[in-house]
Structures are given as structure tokens and as C-alpha cells.
N, C-alpha and C. Protein backbone atom coordinates (compact mmCIF):
# COMPACT_ATOMS: atom_id res chain seq x y z
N UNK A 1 22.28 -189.36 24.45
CA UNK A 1 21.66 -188.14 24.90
C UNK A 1 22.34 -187.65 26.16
N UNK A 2 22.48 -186.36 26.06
CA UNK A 2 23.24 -185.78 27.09
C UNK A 2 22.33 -185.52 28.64
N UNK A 3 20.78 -186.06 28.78
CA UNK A 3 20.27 -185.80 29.74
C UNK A 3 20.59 -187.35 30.56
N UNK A 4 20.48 -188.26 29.85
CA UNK A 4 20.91 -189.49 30.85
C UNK A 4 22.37 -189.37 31.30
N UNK A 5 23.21 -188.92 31.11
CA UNK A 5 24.36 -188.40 31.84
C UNK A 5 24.78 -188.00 33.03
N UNK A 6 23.18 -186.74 33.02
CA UNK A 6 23.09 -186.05 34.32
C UNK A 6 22.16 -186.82 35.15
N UNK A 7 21.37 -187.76 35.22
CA UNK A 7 20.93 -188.14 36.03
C UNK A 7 21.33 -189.22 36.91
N UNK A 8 20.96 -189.54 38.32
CA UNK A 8 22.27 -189.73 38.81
C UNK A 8 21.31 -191.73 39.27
N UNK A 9 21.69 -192.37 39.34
CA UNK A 9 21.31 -193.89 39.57
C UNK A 9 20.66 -193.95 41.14
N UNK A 10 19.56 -194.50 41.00
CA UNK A 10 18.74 -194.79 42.11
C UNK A 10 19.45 -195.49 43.35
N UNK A 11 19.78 -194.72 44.50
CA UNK A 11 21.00 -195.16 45.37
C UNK A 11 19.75 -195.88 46.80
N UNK A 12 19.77 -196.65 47.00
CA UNK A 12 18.73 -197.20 48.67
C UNK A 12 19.17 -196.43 49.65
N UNK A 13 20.45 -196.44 50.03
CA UNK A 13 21.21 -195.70 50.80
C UNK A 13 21.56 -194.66 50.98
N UNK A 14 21.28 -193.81 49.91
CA UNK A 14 21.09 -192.24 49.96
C UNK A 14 19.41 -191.76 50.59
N UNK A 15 18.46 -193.11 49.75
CA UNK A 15 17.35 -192.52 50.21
C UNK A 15 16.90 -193.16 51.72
N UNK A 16 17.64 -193.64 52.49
CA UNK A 16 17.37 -193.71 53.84
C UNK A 16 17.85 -193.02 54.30
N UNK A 17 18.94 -192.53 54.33
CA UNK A 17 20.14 -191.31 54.80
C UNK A 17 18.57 -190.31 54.83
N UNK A 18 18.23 -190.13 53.96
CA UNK A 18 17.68 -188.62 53.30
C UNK A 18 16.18 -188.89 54.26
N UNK A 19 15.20 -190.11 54.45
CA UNK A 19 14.33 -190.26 55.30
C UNK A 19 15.01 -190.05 56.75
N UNK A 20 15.79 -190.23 57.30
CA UNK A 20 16.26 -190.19 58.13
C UNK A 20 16.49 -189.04 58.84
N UNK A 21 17.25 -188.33 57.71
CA UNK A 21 17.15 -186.99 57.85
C UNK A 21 15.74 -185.72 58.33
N UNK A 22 14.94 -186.19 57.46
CA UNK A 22 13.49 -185.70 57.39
C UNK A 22 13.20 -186.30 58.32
N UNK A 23 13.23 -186.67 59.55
CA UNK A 23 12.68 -187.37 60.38
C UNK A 23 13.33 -186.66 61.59
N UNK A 24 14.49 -186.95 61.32
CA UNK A 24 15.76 -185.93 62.75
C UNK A 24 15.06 -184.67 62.89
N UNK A 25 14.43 -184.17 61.82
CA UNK A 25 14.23 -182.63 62.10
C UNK A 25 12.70 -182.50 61.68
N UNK A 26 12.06 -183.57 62.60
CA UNK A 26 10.61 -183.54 62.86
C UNK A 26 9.61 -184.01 62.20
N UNK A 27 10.21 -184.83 60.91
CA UNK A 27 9.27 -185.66 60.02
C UNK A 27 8.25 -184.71 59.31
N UNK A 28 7.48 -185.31 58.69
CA UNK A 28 6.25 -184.37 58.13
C UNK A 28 5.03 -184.46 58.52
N UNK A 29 4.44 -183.12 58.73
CA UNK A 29 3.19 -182.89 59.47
C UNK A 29 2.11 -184.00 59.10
N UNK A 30 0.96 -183.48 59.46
CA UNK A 30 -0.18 -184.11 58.97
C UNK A 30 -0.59 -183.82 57.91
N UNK A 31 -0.85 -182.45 57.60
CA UNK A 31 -1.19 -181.79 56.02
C UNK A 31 -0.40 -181.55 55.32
N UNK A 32 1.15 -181.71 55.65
CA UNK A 32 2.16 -181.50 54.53
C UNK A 32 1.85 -181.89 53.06
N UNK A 33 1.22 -183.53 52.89
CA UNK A 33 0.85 -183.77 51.63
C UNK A 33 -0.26 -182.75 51.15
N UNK A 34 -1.22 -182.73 51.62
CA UNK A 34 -2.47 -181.85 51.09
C UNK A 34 -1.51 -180.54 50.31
N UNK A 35 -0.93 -179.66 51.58
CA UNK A 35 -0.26 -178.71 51.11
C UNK A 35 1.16 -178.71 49.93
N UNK A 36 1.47 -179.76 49.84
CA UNK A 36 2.52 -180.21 48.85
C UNK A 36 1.49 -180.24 47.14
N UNK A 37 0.42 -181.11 47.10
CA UNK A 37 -0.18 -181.01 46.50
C UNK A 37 -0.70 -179.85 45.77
N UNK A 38 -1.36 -179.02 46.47
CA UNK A 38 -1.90 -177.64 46.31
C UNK A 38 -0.85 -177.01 45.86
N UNK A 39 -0.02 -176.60 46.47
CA UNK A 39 0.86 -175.85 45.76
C UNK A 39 1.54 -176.37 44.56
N UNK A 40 1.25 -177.83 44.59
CA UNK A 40 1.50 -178.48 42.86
C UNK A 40 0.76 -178.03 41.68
N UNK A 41 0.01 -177.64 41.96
CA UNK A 41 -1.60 -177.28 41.52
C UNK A 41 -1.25 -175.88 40.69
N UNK A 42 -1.42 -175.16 42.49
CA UNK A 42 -1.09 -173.95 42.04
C UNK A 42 0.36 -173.15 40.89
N UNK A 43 0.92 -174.19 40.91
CA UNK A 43 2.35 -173.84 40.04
C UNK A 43 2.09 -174.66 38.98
N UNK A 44 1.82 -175.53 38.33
CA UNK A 44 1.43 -176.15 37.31
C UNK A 44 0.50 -175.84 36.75
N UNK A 45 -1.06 -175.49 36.96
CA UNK A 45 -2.10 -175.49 35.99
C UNK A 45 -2.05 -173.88 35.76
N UNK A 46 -1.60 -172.93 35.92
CA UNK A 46 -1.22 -171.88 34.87
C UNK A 46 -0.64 -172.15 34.15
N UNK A 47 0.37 -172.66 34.61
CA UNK A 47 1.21 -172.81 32.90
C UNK A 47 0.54 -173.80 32.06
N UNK A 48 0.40 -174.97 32.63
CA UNK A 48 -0.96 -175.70 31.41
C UNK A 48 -2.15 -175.19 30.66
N UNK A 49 -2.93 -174.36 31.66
CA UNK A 49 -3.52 -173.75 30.55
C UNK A 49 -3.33 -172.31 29.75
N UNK A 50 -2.43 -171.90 30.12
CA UNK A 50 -1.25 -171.03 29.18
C UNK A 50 -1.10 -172.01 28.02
N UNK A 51 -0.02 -172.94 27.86
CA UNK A 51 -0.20 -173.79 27.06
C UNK A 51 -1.76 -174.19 26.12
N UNK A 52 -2.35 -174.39 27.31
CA UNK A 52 -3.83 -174.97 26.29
C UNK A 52 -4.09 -173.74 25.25
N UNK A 53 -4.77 -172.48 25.97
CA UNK A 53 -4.92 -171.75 25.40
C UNK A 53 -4.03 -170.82 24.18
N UNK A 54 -2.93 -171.22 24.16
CA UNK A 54 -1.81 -171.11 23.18
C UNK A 54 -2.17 -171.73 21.39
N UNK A 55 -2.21 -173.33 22.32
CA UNK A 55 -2.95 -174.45 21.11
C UNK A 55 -3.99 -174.04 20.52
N UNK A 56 -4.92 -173.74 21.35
CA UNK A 56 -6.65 -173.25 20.71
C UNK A 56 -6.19 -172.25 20.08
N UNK A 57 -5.61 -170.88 20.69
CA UNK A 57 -5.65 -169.59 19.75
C UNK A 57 -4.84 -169.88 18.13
N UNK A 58 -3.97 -171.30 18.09
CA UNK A 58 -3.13 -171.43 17.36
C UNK A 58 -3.98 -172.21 15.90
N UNK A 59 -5.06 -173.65 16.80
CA UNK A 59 -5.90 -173.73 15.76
C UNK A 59 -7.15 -172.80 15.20
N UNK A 60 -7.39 -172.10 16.23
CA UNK A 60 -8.30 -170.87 15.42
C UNK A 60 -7.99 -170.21 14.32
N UNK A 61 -6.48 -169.98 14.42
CA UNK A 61 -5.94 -169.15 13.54
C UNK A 61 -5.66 -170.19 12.11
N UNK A 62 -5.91 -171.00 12.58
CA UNK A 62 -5.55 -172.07 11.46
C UNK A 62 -7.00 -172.52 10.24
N UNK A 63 -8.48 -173.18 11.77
CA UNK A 63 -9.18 -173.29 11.17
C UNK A 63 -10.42 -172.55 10.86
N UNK A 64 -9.81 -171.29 11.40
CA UNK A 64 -10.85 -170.60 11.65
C UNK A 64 -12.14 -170.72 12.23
């Protein structure tokens, strides 16, 4: 499969570099998670229930 190709191998040393980084330039707030979350929320469950409601209108049409 051509997607394991692109993905790139779990490096330790990239991801301390990269904490490190996030840290040089002030680390993360106190509510960053809350707000990371929420806006997970907010960008995901439209399209899920887009989706849902896709399915239902799809078996309605099916089982009436």
C-alpha cells in the first residue's frame, strides 16, 4: 500500500527537538487543551453527522 510509504517512522529525537521547541516559544497555556479539544469538536461533529444523516436518509430510502 502506497500510504505506508508516506508515513514517516516514529523518531525520539525529532520529538524532543519538537517539545523543545514548543517550550522555547512559551510552552502551552493552561486552556490550550480545553481549546484544542473544542475546536476538535467543532470541526469534526458536522461532518459526522453529515455523514450520519446521509446513512439514515439512505436507509429510509431503502426501508422505507
Amino acid at each position: 500500500m502506497a500510504i505506508w510509504k508516506r508515513l514517516k517512522k516514529f523518531d525520539p529525537e525529532k520529538e524532543k527537538e519538537l517539545r523543545n521547541q514548543i517550550e522555547a516559544e512559551g510552552g502551552l497555556e493552561k486552556g490550550d487543551g480545553l481549546a484544542m479539544v473544542l475546536s476538535a469538536l467543532l470541526v469534526f461533529l458536522p461532518a459526522a453527522l453529515l455523514a450520519l444523516g446521509v446513512i439514515v436518509l439512505i436507509a429510509f430510502l431503502f426501508f422505507g
